[in-house]
Every structure is written in structure tokens, then in C-alpha cells.
N, C-alpha and C. Protein backbone atom coordinates (compact mmCIF):
# COMPACT_ATOMS: atom_id res chain seq x y z
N UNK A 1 -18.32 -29.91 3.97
CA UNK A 1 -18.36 -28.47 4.19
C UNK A 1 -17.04 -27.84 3.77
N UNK A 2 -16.99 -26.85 3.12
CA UNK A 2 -15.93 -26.30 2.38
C UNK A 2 -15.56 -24.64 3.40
N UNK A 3 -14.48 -25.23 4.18
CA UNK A 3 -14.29 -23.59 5.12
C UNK A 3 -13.21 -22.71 4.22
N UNK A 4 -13.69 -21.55 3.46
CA UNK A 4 -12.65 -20.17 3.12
C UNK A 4 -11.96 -19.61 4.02
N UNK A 5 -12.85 -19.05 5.28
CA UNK A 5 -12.46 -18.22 6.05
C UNK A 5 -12.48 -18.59 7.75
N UNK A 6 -11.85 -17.98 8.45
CA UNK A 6 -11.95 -17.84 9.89
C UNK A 6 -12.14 -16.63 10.39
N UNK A 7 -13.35 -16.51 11.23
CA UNK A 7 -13.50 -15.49 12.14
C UNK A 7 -13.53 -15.24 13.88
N UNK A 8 -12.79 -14.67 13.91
CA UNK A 8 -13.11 -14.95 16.04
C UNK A 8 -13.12 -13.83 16.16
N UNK A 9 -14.49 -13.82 17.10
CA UNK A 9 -14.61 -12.46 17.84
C UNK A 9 -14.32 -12.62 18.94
N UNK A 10 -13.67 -11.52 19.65
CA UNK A 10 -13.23 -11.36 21.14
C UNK A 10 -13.98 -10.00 21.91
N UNK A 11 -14.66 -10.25 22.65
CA UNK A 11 -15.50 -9.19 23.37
C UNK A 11 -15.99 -8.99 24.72
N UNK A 12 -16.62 -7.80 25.07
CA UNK A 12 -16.71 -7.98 26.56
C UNK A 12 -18.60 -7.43 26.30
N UNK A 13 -19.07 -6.57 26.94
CA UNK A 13 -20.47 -6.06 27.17
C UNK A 13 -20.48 -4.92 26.36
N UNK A 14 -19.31 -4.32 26.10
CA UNK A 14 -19.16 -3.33 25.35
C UNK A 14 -18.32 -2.95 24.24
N UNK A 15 -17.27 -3.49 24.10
CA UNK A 15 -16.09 -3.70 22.84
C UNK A 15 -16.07 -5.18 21.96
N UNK A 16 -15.63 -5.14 21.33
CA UNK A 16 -15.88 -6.31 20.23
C UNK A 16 -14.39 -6.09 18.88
N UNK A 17 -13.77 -6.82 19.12
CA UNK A 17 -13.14 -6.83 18.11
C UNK A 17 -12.86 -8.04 17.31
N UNK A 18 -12.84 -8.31 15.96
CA UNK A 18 -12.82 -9.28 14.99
C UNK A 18 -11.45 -9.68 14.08
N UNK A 19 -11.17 -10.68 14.20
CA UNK A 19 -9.99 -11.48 13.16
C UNK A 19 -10.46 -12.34 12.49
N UNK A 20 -9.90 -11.90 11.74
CA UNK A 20 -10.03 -12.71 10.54
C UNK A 20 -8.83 -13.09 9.51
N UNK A 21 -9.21 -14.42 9.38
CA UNK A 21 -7.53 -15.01 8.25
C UNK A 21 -8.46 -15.94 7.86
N UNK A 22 -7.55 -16.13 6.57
CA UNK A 22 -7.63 -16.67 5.23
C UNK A 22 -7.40 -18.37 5.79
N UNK A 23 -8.65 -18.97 5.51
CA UNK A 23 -8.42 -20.77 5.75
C UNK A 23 -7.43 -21.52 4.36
N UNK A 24 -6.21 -22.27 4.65
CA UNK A 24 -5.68 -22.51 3.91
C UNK A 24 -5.73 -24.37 4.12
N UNK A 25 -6.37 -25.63 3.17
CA UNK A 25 -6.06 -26.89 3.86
C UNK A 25 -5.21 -27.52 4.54
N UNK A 26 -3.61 -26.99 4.56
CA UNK A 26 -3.31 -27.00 5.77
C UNK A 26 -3.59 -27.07 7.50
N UNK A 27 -4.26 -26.28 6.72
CA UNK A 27 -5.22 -25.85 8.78
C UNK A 27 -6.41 -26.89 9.09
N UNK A 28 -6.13 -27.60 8.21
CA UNK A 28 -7.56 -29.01 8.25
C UNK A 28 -6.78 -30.09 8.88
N UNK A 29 -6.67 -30.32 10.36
CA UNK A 29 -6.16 -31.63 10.99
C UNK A 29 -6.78 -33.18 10.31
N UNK A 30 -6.49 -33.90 9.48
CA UNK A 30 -7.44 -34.70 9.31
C UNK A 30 -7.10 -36.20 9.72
N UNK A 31 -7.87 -36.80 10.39
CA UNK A 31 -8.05 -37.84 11.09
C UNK A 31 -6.71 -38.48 10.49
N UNK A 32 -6.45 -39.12 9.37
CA UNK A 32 -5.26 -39.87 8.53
C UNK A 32 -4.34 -39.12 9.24
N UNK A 33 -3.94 -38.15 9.15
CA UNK A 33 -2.56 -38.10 9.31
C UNK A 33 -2.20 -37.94 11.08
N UNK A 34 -3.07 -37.74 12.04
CA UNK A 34 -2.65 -37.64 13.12
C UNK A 34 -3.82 -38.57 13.95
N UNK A 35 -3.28 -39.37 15.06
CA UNK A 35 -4.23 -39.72 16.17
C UNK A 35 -4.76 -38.28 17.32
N UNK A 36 -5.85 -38.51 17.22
CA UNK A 36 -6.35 -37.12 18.15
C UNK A 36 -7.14 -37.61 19.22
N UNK A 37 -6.86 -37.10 20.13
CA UNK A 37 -7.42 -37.08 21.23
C UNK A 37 -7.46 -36.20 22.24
N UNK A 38 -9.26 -36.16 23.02
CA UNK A 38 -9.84 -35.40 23.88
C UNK A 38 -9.61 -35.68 25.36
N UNK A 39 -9.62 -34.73 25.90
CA UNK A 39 -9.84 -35.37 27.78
C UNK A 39 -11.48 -36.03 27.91
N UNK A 40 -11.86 -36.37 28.90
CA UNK A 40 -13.03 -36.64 28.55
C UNK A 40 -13.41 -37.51 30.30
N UNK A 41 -13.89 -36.71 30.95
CA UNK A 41 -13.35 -36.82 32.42
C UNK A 41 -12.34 -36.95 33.15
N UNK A 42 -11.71 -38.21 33.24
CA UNK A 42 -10.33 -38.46 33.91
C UNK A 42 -9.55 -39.78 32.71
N UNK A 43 -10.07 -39.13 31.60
CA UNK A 43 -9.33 -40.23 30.50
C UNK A 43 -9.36 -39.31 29.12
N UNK A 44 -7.89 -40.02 28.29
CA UNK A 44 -7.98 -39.43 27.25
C UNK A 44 -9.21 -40.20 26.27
N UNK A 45 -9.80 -39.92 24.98
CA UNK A 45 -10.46 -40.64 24.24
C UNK A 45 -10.17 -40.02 22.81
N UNK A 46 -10.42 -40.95 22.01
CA UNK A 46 -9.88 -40.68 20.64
C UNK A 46 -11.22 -39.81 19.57
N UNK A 47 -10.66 -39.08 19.56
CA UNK A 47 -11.59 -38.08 18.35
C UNK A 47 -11.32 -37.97 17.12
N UNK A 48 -12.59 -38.54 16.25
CA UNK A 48 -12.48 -39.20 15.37
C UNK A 48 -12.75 -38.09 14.03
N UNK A 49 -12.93 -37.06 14.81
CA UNK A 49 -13.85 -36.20 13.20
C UNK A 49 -12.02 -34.93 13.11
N UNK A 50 -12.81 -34.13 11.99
CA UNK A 50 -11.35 -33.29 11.54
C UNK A 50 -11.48 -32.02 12.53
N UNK A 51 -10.03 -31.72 12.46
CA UNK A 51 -10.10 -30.31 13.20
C UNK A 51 -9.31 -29.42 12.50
N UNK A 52 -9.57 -27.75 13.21
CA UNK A 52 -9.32 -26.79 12.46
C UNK A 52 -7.96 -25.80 13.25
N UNK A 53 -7.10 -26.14 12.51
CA UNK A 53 -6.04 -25.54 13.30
C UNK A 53 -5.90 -24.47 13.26
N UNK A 54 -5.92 -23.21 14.28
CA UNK A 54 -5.55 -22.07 13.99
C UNK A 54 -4.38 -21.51 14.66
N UNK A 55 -3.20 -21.19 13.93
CA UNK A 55 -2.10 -20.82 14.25
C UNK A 55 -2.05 -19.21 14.97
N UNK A 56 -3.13 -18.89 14.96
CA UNK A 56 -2.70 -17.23 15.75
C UNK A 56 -1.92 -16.42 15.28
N UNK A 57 -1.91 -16.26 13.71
CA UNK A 57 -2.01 -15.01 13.18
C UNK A 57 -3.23 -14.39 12.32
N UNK A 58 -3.56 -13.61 12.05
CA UNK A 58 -4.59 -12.90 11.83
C UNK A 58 -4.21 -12.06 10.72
N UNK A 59 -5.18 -12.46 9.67
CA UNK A 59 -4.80 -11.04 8.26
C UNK A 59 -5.72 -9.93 8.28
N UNK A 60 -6.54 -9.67 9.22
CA UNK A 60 -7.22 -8.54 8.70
C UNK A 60 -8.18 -8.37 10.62
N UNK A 61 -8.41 -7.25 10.85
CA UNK A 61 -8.62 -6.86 12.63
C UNK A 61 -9.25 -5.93 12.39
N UNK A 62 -10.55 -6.06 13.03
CA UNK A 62 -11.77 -4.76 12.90
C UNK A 62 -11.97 -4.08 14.34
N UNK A 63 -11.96 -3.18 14.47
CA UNK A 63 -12.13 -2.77 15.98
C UNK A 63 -12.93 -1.03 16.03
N UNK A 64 -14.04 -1.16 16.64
CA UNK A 64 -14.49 -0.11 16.39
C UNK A 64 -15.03 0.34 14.96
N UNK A 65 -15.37 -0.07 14.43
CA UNK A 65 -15.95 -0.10 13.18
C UNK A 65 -14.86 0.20 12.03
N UNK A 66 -13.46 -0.19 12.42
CA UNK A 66 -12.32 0.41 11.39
C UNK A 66 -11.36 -1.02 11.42
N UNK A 67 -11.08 -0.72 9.69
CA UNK A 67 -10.28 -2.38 9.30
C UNK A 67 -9.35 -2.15 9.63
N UNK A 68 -8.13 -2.88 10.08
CA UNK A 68 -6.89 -2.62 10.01
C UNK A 68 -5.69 -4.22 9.50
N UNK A 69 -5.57 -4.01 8.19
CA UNK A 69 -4.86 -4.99 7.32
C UNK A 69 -4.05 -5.50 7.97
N UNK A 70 -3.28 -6.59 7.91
CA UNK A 70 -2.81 -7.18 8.89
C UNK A 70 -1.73 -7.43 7.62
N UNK A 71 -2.07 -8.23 6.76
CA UNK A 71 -1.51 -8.90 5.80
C UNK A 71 -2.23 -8.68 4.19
N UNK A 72 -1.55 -7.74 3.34
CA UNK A 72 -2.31 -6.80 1.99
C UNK A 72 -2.42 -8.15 0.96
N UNK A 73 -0.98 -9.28 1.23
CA UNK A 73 -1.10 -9.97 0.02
C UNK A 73 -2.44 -11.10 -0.12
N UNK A 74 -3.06 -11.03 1.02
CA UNK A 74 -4.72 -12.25 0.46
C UNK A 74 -5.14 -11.52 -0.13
N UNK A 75 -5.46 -9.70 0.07
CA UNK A 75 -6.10 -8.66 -0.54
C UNK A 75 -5.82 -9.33 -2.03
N UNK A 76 -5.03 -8.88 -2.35
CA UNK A 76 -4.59 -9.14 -3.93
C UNK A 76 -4.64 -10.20 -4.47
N UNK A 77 -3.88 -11.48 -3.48
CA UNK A 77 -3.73 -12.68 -4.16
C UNK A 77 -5.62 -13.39 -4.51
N UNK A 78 -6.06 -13.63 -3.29
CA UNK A 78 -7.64 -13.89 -2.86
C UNK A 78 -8.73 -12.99 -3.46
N UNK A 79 -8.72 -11.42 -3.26
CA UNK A 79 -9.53 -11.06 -3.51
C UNK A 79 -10.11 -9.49 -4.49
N UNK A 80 -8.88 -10.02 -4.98
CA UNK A 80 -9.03 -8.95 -6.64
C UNK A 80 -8.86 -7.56 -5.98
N UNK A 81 -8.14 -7.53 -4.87
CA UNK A 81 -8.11 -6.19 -4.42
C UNK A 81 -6.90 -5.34 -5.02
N UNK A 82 -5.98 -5.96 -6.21
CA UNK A 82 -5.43 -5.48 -6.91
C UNK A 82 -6.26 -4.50 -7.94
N UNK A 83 -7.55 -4.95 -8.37
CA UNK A 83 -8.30 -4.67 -9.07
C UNK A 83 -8.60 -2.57 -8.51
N UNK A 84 -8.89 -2.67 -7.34
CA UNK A 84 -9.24 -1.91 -6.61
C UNK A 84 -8.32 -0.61 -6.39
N UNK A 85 -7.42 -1.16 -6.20
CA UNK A 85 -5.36 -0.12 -6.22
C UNK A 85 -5.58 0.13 -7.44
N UNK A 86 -5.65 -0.80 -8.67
CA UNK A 86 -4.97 0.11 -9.96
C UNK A 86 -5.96 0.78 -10.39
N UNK A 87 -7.48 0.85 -9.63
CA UNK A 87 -8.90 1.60 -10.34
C UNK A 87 -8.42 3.01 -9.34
N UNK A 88 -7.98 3.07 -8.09
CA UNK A 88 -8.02 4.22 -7.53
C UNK A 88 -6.57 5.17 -8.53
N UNK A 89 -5.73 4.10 -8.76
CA UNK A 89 -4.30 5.03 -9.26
C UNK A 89 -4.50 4.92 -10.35
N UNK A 90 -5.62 4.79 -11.15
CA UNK A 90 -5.68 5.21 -12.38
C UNK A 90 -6.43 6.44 -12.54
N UNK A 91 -7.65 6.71 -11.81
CA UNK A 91 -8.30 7.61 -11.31
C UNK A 91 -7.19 8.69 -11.01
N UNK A 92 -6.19 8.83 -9.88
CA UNK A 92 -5.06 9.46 -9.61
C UNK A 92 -4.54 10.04 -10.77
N UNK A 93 -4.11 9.36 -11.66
CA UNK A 93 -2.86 9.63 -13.11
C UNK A 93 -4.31 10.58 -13.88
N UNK A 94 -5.36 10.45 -14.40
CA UNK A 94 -5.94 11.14 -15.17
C UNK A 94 -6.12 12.37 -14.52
N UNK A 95 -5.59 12.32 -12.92
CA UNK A 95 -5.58 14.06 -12.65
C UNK A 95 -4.40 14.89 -12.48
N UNK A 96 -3.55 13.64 -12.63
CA UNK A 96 -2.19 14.43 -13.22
C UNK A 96 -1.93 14.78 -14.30
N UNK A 97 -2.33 13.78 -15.33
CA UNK A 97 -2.51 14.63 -16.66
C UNK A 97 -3.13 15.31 -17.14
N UNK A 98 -4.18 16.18 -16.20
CA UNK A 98 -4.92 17.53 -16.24
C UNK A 98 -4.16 18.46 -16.16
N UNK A 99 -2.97 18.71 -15.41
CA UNK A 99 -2.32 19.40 -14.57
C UNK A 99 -1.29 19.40 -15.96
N UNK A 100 -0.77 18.01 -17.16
CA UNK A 100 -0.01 18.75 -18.03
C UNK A 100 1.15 18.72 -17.59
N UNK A 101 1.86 18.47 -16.77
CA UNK A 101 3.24 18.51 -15.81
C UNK A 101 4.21 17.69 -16.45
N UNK A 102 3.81 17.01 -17.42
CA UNK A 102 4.87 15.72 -17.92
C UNK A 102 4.64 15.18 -19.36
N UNK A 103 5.53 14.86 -19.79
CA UNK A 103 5.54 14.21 -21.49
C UNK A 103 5.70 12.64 -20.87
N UNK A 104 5.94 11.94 -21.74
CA UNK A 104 6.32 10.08 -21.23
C UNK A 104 4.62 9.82 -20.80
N UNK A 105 3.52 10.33 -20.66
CA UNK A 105 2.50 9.72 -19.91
C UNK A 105 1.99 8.37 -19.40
N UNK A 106 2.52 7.22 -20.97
CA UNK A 106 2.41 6.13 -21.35
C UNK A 106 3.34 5.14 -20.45
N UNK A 107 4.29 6.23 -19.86
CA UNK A 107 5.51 5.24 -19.16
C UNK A 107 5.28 5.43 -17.21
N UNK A 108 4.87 6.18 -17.31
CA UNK A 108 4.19 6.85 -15.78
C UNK A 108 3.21 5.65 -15.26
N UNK A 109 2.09 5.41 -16.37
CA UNK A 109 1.16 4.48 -16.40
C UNK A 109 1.24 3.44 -16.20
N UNK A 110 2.34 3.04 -17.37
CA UNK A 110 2.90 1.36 -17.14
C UNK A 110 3.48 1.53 -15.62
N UNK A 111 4.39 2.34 -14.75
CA UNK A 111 5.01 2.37 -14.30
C UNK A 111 4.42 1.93 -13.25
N UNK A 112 3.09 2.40 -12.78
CA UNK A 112 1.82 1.88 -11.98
C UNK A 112 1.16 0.83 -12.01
N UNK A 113 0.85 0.82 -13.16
CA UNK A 113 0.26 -0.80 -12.84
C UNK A 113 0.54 -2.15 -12.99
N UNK A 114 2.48 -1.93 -13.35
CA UNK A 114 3.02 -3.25 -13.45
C UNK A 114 3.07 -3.55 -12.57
N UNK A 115 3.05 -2.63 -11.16
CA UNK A 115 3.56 -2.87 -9.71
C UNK A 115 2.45 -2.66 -8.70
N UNK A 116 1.82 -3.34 -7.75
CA UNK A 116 0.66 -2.60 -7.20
C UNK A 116 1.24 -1.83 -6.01
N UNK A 117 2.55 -2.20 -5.95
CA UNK A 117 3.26 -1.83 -4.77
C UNK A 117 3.41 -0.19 -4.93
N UNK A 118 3.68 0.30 -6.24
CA UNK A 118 4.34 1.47 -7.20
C UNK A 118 2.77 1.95 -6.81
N UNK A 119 1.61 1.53 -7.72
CA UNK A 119 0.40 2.01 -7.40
C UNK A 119 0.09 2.72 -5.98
N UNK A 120 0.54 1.69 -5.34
CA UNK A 120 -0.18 2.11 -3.77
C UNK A 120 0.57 3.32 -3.38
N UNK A 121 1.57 3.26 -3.31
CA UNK A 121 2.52 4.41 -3.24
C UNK A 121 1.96 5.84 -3.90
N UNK A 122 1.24 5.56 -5.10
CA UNK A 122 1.21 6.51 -6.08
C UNK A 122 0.10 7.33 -5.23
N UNK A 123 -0.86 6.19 -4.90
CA UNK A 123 -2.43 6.56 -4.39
C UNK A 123 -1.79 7.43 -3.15
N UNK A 124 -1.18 6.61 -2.13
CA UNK A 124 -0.96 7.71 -1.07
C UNK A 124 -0.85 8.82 -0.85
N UNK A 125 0.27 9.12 -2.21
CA UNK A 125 1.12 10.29 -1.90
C UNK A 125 -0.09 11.17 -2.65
N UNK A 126 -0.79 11.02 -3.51
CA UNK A 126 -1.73 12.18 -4.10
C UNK A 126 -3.12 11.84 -3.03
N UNK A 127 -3.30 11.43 -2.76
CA UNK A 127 -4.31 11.66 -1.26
C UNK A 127 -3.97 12.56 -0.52
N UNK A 128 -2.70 12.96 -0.14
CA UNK A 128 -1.98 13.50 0.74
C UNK A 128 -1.10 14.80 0.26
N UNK A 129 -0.88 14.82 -0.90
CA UNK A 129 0.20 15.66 -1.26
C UNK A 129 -0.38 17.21 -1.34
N UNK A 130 0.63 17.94 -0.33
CA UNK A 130 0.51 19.26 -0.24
C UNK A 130 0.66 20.27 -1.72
N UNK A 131 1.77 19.75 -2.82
CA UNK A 131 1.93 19.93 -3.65
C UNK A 131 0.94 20.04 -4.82
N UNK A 132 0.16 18.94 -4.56
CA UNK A 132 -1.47 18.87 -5.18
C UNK A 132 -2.67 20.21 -5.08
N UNK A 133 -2.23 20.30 -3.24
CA UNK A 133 -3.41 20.29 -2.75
C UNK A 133 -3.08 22.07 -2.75
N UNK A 134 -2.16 22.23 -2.84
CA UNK A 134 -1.79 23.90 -2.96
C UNK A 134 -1.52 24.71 -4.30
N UNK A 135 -1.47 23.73 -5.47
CA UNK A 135 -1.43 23.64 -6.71
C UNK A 135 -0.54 24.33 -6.99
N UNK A 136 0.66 23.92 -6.90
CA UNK A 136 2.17 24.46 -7.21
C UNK A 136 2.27 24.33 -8.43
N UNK A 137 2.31 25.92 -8.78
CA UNK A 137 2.69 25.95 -10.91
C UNK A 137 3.96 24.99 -11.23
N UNK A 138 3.82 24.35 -12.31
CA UNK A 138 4.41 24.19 -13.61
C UNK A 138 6.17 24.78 -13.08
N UNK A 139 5.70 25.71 -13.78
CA UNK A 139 7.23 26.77 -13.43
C UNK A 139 7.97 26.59 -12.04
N UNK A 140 7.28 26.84 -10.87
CA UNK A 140 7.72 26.76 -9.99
C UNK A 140 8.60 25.16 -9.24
N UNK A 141 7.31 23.77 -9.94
CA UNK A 141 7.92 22.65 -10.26
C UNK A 141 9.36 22.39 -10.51
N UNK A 142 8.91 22.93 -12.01
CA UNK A 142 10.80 22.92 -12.68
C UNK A 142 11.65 23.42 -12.18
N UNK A 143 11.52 24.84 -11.73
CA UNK A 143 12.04 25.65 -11.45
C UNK A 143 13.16 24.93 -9.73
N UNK A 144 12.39 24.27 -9.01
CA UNK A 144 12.95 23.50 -8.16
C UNK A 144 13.73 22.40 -8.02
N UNK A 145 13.35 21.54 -9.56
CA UNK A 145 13.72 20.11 -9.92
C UNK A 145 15.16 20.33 -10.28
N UNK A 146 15.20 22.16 -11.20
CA UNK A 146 16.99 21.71 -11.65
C UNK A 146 17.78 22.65 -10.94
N UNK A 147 16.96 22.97 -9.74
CA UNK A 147 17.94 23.62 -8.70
C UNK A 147 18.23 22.77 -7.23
N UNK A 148 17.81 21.56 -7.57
CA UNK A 148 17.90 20.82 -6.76
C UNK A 148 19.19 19.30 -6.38
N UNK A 149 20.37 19.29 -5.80
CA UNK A 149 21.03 18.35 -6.25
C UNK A 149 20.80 16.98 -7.25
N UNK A 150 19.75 16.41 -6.25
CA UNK A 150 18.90 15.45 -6.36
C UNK A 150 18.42 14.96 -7.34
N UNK A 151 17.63 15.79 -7.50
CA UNK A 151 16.25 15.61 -8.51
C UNK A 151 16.66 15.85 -9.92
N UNK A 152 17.76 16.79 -9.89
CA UNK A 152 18.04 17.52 -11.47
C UNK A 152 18.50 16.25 -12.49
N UNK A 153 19.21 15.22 -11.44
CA UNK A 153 19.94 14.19 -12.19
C UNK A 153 18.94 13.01 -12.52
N UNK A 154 17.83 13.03 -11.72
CA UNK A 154 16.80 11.80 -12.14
C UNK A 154 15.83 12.28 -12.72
N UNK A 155 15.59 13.21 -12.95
CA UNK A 155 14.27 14.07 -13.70
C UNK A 155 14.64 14.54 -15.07
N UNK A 156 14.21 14.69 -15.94
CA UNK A 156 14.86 15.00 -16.99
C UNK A 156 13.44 15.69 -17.19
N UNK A 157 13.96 17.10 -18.13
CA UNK A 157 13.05 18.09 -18.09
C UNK A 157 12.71 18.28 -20.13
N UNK A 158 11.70 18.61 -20.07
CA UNK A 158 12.04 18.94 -22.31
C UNK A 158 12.77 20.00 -22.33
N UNK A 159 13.17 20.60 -23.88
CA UNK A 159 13.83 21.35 -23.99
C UNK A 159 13.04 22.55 -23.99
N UNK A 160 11.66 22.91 -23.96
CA UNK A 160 11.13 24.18 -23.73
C UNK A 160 11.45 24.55 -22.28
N UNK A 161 11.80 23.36 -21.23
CA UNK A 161 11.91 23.34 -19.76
C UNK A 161 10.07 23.72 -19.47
N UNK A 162 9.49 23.45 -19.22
CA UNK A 162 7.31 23.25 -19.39
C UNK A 162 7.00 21.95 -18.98
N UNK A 163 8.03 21.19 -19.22
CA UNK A 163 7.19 19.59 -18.84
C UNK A 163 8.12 18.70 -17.99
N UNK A 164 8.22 17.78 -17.57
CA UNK A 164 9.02 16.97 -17.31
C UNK A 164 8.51 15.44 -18.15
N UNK A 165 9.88 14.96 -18.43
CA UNK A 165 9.63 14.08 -19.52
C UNK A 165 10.18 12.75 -18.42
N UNK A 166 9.52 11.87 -18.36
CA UNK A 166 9.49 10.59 -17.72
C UNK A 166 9.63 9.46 -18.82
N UNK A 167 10.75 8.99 -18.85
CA UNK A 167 11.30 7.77 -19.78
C UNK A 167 11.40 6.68 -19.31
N UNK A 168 12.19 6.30 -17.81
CA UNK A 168 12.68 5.63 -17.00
C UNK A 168 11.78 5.52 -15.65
N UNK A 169 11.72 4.17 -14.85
CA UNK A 169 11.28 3.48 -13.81
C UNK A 169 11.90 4.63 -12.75
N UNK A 170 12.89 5.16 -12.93
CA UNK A 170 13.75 5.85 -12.04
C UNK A 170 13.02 7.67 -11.77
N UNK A 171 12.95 8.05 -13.36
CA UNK A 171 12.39 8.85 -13.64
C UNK A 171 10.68 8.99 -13.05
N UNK A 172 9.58 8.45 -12.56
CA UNK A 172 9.00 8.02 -13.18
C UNK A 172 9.07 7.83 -11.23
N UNK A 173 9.68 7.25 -10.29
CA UNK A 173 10.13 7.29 -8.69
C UNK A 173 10.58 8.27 -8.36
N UNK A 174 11.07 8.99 -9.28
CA UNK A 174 11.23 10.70 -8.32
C UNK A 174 10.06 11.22 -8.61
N UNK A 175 9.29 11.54 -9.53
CA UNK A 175 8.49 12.10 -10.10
C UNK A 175 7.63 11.93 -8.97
N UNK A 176 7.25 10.95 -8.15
CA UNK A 176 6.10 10.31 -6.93
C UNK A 176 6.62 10.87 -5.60
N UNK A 177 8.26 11.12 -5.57
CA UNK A 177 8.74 11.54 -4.71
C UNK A 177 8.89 13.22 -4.36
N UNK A 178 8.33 13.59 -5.53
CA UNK A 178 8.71 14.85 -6.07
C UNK A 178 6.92 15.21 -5.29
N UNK A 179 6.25 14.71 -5.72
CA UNK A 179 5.05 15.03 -5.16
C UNK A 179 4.58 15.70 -4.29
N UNK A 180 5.28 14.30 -3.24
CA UNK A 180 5.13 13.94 -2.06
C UNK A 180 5.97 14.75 -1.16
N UNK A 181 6.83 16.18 -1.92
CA UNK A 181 7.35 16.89 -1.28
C UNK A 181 8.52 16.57 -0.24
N UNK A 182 9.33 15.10 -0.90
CA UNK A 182 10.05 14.35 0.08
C UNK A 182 11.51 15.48 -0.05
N UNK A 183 11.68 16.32 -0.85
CA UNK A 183 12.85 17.20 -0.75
C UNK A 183 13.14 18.27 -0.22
N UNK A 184 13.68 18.60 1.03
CA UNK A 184 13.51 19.91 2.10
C UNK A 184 15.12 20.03 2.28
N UNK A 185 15.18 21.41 2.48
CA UNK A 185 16.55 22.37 2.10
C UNK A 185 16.44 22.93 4.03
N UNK A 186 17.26 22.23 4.75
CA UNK A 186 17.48 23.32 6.63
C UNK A 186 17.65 24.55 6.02
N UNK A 187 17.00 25.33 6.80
CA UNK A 187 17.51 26.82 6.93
C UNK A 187 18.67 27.13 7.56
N UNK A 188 18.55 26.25 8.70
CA UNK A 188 19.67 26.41 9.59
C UNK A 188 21.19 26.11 8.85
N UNK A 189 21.20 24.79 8.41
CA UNK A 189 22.80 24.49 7.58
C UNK A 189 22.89 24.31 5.99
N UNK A 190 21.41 25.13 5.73
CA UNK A 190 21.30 25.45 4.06
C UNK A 190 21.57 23.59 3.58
N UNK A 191 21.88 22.56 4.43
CA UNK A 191 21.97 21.25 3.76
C UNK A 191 20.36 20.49 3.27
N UNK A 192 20.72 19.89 2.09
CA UNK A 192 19.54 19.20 1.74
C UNK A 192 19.60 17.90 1.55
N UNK A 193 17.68 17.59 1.93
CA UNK A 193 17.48 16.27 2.76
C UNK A 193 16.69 15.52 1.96
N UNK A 194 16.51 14.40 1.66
CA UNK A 194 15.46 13.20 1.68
C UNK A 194 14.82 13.21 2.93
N UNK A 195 13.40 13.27 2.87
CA UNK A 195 12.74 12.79 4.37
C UNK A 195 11.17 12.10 3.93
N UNK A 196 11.13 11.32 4.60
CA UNK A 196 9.60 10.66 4.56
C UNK A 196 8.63 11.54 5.31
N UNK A 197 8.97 11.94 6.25
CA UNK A 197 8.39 12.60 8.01
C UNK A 197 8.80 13.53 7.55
N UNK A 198 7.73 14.62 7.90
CA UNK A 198 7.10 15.98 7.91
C UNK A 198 5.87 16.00 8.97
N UNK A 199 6.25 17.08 9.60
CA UNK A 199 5.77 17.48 10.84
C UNK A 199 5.22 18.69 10.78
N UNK A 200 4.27 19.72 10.48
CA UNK A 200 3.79 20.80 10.37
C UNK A 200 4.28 21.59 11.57
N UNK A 201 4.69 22.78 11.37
CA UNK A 201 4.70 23.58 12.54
C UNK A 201 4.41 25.01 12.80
């Protein structure tokens, strides 16, 4: 019998939740390499067949009808779920280049799917991005990028100033950051910030 996977469910009359991890032969106790033995009333006795060790971590936890990843790299390594990241962030990039916002297109692209890490990132932030989703002109873009400490020095703009031209890996990480609206100016001490966290108010 050939085991891939492990599953344990833990439940009561009404909740149910599921783990699941990746079987690696490791986790196959097999008779050769260890003596095993059971209780077996008031004596030990020797057990002769293989056992399945499970160390108590868990790559992947369902609860309530919702997955929650435990561990992304079986995704990718095991189960082509790389495949899946660079189909959604490719999907992503052909609606940025609707929008026209950038020259380099070819380097944006590579920039995504050499990395699935870069990808995933990419996917997030345009799922999410207010910048998208409020459709901030062109102009107004630029118009921020070279008034901005930050950004003016990693962004490089064409000479009509209309596009932003992405050459560089660097270029190319603000550009995702730029999105994602990670650049906010206090009112209070006019100082400007990097922030991940945004809080609506």
C-alpha cells in the first residue's frame, strides 16, 4: 500500500475540523530499523508490521468549510500549485497593461514568474488595491511618483513623463508597492512613510 497523504479529523456532534500533511517515507517506522512493541494486557509484546509516524505538524487545516495553509511549499513543490499563482498573476498583468501605465512590460512579467513569491505578492496587492479599484489616472500616478522622496529614485519615468518605464527587479518592486498604496504623507508632521497597515477611517 502506497500512503501520499495523512488525514485526521478531530470533532465533536457538531464541529469538525481536518489536517492534513504531506506523507513523506520517513514517517514509515519499518520493522528493520526499530524493535516495536505493544502493551498487551500486563506485558509488553513485539509488533511486527510497519507503523506510521506522525510528528504533529500539519500543512493544510479545514475548519468550517475554509482552508487555511499551514505550509504553501507542498502547494508548489507536490502539487503544481505554482501552476495556479502564475495563471492568476498573469491574468493580473494583462489588466495592467490595459491601463497602459508602463513601458518595460516584458520585464514586469519576467519579474513575476521567475518568483512565485513576487507573483503572490503581485496577486494580492491587485485583489486589494484601492488604486485599481478607484482608477487613479496616469497623470495623477506620475504626478505622485516624482514628488515623492521614495519612489522618484526607484521608478524611472519616460521622457514624455505618460508611462513609467520598468527596467530593473527594483523598479519593477516599487511599481507593486506603488499599487498597493504602501506610500502615505502624516498630515500632522507632513513626514513620509512606508506602511504595510492601513486602517480606513
Amino acid at each position: 500500500m502506497t500512503i501520499y497523504a495523512i488525514i485526521v479529523k478531530i470533532s465533536n456532534s457538531e464541529h469538525g475540523i481536518y489536517l492534513y500533511t504531506k506523507f513523506y517515507p520517513v514517517n514509515l517506522i519499518r520493522h528493520s530499523k526499530v524493535i516495536k512493541l505493544v502493551k498487551s494486557d500486563h506485558q509488553l509484546e513485539k509488533f511486527d508490521d510497519e507503523l506510521v509516524q506522525i510528528a504533529g505538524k500539519f500543512d493544510i487545516l479545514q475548519y468550517n468549510d475554509k482552508y487555511y495553509i499551514l505550509n504553501y511549499e507542498i502547494l508548489e513543490k507536490f502539487y503544481q500549485f505554482t501552476d495556479v499563482i502564475l495563471e492568476r498573476a498573469t491574468s493580473y498583468f494583462e489588466e495592467i497593461t490595459k491601463v497602459k501605465i508602463i513601458e518595460g512590460e516584458d520585464k514586469l512579467f519576467s519579474y513575476l514568474v521567475s518568483n512565485p513569491s513576487h507573483a503572490s505578492k503581485f496577486i494580492k496587492v491587485m485583489s486589494s488595491s484601492i488604486v485599481i479599484k478607484k482608477k487613479i489616472p496616469n497623470e495623477q500616478l506620475i504626478s505622485f511618483v516624482s514628488s515623492n522622496p521614495k519612489l522618484k529614485d526607484n521608478i524611472e519615468t519616460n521622457e514624455d513623463k505618460t508611462k513609467f518605464k520598468l527596467k530593473t527587479n527594483n523598479h519593477c518592486n516599487f511599481f507593486i508597492k506603488l499599487l498597493d498604496d504602501d506610500f502615505l504623507k502624516s498630515e500632522l508632521t507632513q513626514e513620509e512613510y512606508e506602511t504595510l497597515a492601513k486602517n480606513n477611517v
